[in-house]
Protein backbone atom coordinates (compact mmCIF):
# COMPACT_ATOMS: atom_id res chain seq x y z
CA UNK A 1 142.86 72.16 147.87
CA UNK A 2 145.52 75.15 148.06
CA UNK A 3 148.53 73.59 146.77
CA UNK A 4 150.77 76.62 148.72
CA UNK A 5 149.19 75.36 152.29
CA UNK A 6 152.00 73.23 153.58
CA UNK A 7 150.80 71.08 156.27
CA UNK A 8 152.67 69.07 158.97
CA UNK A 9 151.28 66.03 159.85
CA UNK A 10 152.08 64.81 163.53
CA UNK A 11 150.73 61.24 164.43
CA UNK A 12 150.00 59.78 167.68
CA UNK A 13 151.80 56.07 167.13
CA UNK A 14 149.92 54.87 170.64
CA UNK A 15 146.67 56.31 169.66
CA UNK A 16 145.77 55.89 166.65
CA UNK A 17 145.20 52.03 164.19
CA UNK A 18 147.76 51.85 161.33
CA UNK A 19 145.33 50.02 159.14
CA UNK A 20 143.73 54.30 158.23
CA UNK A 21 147.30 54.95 157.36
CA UNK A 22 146.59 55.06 153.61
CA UNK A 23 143.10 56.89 154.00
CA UNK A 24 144.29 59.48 156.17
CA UNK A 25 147.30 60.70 153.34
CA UNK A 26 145.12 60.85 150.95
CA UNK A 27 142.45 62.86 152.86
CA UNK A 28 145.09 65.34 154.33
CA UNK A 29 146.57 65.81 150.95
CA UNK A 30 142.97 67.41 149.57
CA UNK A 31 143.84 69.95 152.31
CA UNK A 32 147.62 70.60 151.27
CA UNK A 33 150.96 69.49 150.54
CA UNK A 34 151.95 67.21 153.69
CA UNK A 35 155.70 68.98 153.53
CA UNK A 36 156.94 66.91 157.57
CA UNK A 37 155.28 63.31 158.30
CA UNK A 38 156.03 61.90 161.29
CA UNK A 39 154.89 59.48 163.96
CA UNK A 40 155.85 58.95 167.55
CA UNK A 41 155.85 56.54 169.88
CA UNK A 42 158.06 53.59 171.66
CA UNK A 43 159.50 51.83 168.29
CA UNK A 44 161.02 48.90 170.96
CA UNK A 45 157.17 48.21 171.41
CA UNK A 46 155.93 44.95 169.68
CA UNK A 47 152.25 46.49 169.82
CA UNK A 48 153.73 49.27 166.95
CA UNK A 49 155.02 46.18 164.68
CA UNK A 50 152.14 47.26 162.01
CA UNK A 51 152.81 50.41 161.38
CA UNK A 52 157.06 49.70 161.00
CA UNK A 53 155.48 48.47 157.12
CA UNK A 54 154.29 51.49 156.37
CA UNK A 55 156.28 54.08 157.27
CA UNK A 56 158.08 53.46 153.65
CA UNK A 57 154.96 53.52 151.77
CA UNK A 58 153.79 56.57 153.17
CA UNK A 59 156.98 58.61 153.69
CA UNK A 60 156.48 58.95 157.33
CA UNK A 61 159.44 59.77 159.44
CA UNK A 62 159.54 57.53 163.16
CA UNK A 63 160.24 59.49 166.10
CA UNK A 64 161.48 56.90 169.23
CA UNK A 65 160.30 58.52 172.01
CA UNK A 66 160.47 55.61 174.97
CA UNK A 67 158.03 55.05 177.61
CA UNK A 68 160.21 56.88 180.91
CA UNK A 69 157.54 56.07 183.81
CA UNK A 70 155.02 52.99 183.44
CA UNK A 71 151.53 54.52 182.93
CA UNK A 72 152.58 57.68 181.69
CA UNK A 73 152.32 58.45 177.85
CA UNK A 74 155.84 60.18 176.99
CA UNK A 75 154.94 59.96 173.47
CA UNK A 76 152.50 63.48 173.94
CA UNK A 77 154.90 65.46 175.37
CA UNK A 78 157.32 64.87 172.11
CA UNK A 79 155.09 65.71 169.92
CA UNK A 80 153.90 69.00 171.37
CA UNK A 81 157.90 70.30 171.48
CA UNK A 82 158.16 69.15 167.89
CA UNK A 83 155.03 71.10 166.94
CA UNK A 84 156.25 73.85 168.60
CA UNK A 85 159.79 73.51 166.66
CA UNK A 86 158.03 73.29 163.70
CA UNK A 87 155.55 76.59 164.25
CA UNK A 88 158.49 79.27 164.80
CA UNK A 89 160.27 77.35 161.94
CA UNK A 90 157.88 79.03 159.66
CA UNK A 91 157.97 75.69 157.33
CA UNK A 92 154.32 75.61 157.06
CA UNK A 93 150.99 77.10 156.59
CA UNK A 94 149.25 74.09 158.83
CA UNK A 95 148.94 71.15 161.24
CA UNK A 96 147.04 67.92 160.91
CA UNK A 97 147.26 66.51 164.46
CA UNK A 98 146.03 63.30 164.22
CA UNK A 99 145.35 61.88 168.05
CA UNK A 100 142.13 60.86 169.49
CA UNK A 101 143.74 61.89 172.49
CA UNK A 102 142.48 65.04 174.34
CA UNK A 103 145.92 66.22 175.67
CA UNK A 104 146.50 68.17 172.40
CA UNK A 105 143.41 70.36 172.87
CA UNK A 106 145.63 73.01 174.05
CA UNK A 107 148.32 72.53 171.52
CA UNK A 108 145.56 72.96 168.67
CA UNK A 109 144.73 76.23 170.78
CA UNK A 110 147.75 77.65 170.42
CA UNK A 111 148.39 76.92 166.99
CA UNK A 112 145.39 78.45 166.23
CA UNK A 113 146.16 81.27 168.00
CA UNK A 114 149.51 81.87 166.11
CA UNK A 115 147.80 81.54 162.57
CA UNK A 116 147.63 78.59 161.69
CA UNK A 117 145.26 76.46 160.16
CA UNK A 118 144.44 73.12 162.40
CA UNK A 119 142.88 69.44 161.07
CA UNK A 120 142.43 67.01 164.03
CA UNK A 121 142.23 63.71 162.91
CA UNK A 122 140.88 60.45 165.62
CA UNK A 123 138.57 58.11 165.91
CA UNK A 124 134.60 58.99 167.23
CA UNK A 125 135.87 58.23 170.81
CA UNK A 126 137.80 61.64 170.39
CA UNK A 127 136.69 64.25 173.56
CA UNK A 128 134.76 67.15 172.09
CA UNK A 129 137.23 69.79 173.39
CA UNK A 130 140.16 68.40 171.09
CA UNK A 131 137.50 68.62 168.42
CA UNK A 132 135.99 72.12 168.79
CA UNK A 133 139.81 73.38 168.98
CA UNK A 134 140.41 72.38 164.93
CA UNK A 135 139.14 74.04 162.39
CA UNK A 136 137.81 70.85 161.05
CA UNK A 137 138.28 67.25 162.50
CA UNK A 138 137.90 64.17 160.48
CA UNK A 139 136.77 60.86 162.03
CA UNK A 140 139.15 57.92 160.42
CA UNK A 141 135.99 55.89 160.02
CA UNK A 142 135.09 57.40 157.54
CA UNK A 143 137.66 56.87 155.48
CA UNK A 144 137.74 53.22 155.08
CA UNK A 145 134.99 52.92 153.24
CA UNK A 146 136.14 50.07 150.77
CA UNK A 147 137.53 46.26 150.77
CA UNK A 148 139.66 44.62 148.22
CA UNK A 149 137.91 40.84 148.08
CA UNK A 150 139.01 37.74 146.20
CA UNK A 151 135.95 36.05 144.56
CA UNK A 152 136.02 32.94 142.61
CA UNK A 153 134.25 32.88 139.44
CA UNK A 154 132.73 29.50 138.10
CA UNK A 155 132.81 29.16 134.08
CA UNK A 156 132.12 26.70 131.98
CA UNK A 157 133.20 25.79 128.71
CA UNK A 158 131.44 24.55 125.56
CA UNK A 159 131.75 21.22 126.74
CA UNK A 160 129.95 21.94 129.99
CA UNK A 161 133.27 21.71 131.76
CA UNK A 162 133.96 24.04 134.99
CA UNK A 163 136.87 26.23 134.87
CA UNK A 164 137.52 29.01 138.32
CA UNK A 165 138.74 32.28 137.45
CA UNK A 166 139.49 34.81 140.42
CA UNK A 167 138.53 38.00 140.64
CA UNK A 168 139.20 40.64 142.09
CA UNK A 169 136.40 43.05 143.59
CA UNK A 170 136.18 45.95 145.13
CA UNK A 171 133.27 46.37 147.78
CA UNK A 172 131.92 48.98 149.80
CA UNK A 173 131.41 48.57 153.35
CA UNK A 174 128.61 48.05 155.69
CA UNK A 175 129.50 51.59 157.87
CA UNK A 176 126.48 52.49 160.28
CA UNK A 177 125.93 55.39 158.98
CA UNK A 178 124.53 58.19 161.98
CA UNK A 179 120.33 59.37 161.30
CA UNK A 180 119.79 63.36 160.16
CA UNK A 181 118.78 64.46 163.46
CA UNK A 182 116.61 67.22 164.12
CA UNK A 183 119.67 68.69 165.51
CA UNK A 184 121.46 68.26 162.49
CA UNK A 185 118.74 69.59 160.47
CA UNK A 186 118.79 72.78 162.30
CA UNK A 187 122.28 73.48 162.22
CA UNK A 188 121.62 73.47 158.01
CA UNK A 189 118.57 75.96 158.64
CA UNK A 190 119.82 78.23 160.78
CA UNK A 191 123.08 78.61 158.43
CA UNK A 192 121.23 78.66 155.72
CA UNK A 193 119.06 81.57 157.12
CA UNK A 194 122.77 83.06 158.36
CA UNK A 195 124.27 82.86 154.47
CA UNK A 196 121.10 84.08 152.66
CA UNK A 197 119.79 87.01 150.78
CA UNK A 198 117.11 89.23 150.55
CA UNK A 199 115.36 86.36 148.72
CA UNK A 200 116.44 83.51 151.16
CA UNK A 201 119.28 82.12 148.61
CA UNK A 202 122.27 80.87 149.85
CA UNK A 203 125.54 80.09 148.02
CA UNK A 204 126.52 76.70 149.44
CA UNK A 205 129.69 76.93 149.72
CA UNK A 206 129.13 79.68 152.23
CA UNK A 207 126.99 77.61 153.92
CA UNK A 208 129.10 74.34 153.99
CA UNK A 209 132.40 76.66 155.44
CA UNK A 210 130.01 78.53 158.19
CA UNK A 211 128.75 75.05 159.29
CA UNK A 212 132.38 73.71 159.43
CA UNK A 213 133.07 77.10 161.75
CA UNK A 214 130.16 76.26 163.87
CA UNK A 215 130.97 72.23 164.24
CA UNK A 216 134.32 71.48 163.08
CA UNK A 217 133.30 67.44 163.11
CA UNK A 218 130.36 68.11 160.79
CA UNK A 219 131.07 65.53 157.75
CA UNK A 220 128.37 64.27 155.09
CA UNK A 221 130.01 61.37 154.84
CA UNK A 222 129.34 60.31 158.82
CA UNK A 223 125.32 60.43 157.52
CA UNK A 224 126.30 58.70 154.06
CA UNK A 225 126.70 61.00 151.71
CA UNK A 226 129.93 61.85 150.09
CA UNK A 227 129.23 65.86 149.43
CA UNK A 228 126.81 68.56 151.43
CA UNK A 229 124.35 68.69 148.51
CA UNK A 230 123.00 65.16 148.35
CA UNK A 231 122.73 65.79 152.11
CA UNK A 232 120.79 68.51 152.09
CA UNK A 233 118.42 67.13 149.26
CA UNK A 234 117.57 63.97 150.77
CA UNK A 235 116.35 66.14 154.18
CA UNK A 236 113.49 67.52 151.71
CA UNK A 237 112.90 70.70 153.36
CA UNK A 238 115.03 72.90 151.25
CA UNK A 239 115.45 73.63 147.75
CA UNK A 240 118.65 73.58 145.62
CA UNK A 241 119.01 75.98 142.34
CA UNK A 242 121.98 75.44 139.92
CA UNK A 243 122.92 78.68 137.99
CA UNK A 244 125.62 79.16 135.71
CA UNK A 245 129.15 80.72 136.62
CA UNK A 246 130.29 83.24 134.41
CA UNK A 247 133.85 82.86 135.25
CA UNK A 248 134.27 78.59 135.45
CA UNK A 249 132.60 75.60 133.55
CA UNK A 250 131.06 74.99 136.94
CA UNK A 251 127.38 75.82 138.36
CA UNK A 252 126.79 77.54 141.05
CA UNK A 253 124.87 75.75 143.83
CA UNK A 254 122.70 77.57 145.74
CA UNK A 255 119.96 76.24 148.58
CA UNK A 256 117.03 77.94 150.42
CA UNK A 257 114.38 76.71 153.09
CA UNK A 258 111.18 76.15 151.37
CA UNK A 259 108.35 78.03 152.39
C-alpha cells in the first residue's frame, strides 16, 4: 500500500449488502488512506435500516438523496456530481466506486482519464464494462471469507460430571471457488512470455500488475488462493525461482513456463 494515495470511497446504498461493510474498509485501506467515506441513498427507506448501524463503526458519512420519480434511481446521479466535486477538489490521489451498477462505467472513464487511479468494487453480477473501466475491481465475495460461531464444549470433571463451556470459533467458509480455466491459464502464459527475459524469467510482480492491466477482475482469491504464487504453482506448468534481494530481507519471486 502507498500510504500518500488518498482514496475516496463512494458507495452505492441501493446497490450494494451492508453485511461486506467491514471487508470492504479493510480491503480498500491496503490500497490507501480512505481520506472521504460516504454512502448514498434514500435514508427514509426501511430497506437501508442495516446499514444506519454501521455508518459509526466505519466512519462513513450518509448522503440523503430521495427517490424523485418511482422507478428511477436518483441515488446515481448524486454520486457522480459528488465525484466530480471531489476530482477538481484535488483532495485525493483515487476513487473506490463501489456499485455493481453499470451506470458508473463512464464516471470511472473519466476519472481515469483525469489521472486518477480507479477500484470498482460489486458483487459478480457487476456488467463487464463497469469492470474493464477500473484499474482493478474487487468482487465483495470474496471478502467474507470467515464466520464467528458459538460452539458448546462438553467437559467433564474428575467425578465424571458434565460441565458446557462455550467457545468461540472462527470458521472459514464454504465459497465455490471458480476452476483454473484454460482461459485463465493462458492469460498467466502469455504474460509471463510478455514480462520475461532472454532466459524466459519473469519477475512476478511484473507479471501479477500486467495481468491486473489486462483483466482488472483477475483475483487469486476468486480460484482459492490468497496470493498469485500459490496460484500459479498449483497450475504445474510453470516454475517458480526464489533469489535473494540485495536491497530488502525479502526474495525475489520469479516464474517461467517450463519447457
Amino acid at each position: 500500500m502507498e500510504k500518500d494515495v488518498r482514496i475516496a470511497v463512494l458507495i452505492d446504498g441501493d446497490n450494494i449488502p451492508s453485511a461486506y461493510v467491514t471487508e470492504m474498509m479493510e480491503e480498500i485501506a491496503k490500497y490507501g488512506n480512505p481520506t472521504i467515506k460516504r454512502i448514498y441513498g434514500d435514508w427514509t427507506n426501511p430497506k437501508l435500516n442495516k446499514w444506519k448501524k454501521l455508518l459509526l463503526q466505519n466512519a462513513i458519512t450518509p448522503i440523503q438523496q430521495y427517490g424523485y420519480t418511482v422507478g428511477k434511481n436518483s441515488t446515481d446521479s448524486a454520486m457522480i456530481i459528488d465525484a466530480m466535486d471531489i476530482l477538481y477538489s484535488g483532495k485525493v490521489n483515487g476513487f473506490c466506486i463501489v456499485s455493481s451498477d453499470s451506470d458508473f462505467t463512464r464516471l470511472a472513464t473519466r476519472l481515469r482519464e483525469a489521472g486518477m487511479a480507479v477500484y470498482g468494487m460489486g458483487e459478480k453480477k457487476t456488467p463487464n464494462p463497469f469492470i474493464v473501466a477500473c484499474d482493478k475491481f474487487i468482487y465483495i465475495e470474496i471478502l467474507k471469507q470467515e464466520e464467528e460461531l458459538q460452539e458448546e464444549i462438553v467437559v467433564r470433571d474428575s467425578k465424571g460430571q458434565a460441565k458446557s463451556k462455550t467457545k468461540t470459533t472462527r470458521k472459514v467458509k464454504k465459497n465455490t471457488y471458480e476452476k483454473i480455466t484454460p482461459k485463465v491459464i493462458r492469460l498467466i502464459s502469455n504474460t509471463i512470455s510478455d514480462c520475461a527475459d532472454e532466459d524466459g524469467w519473469a519477475f512476478l510482480g511484473d507479471v501479477g500488475g500486467l495481468i491486473q492491466k489486462k483483466q482488472p477482475n483477475f483475483d487469486s482469491r476468486i480460484y482459492g488462493f490468497l496470493k498469485l504464487t500459490p496460484l500459479i504453482n498449483s497450475i504445474g506448468k510453470f516454475e517458480i525461482e526464489r533469489r535473494e534481494n540485495q536491497r530488502g530481507r525479502f526474495k525475489l519471486i520469479y516464474v517461467r513456463r517450463k519447457e
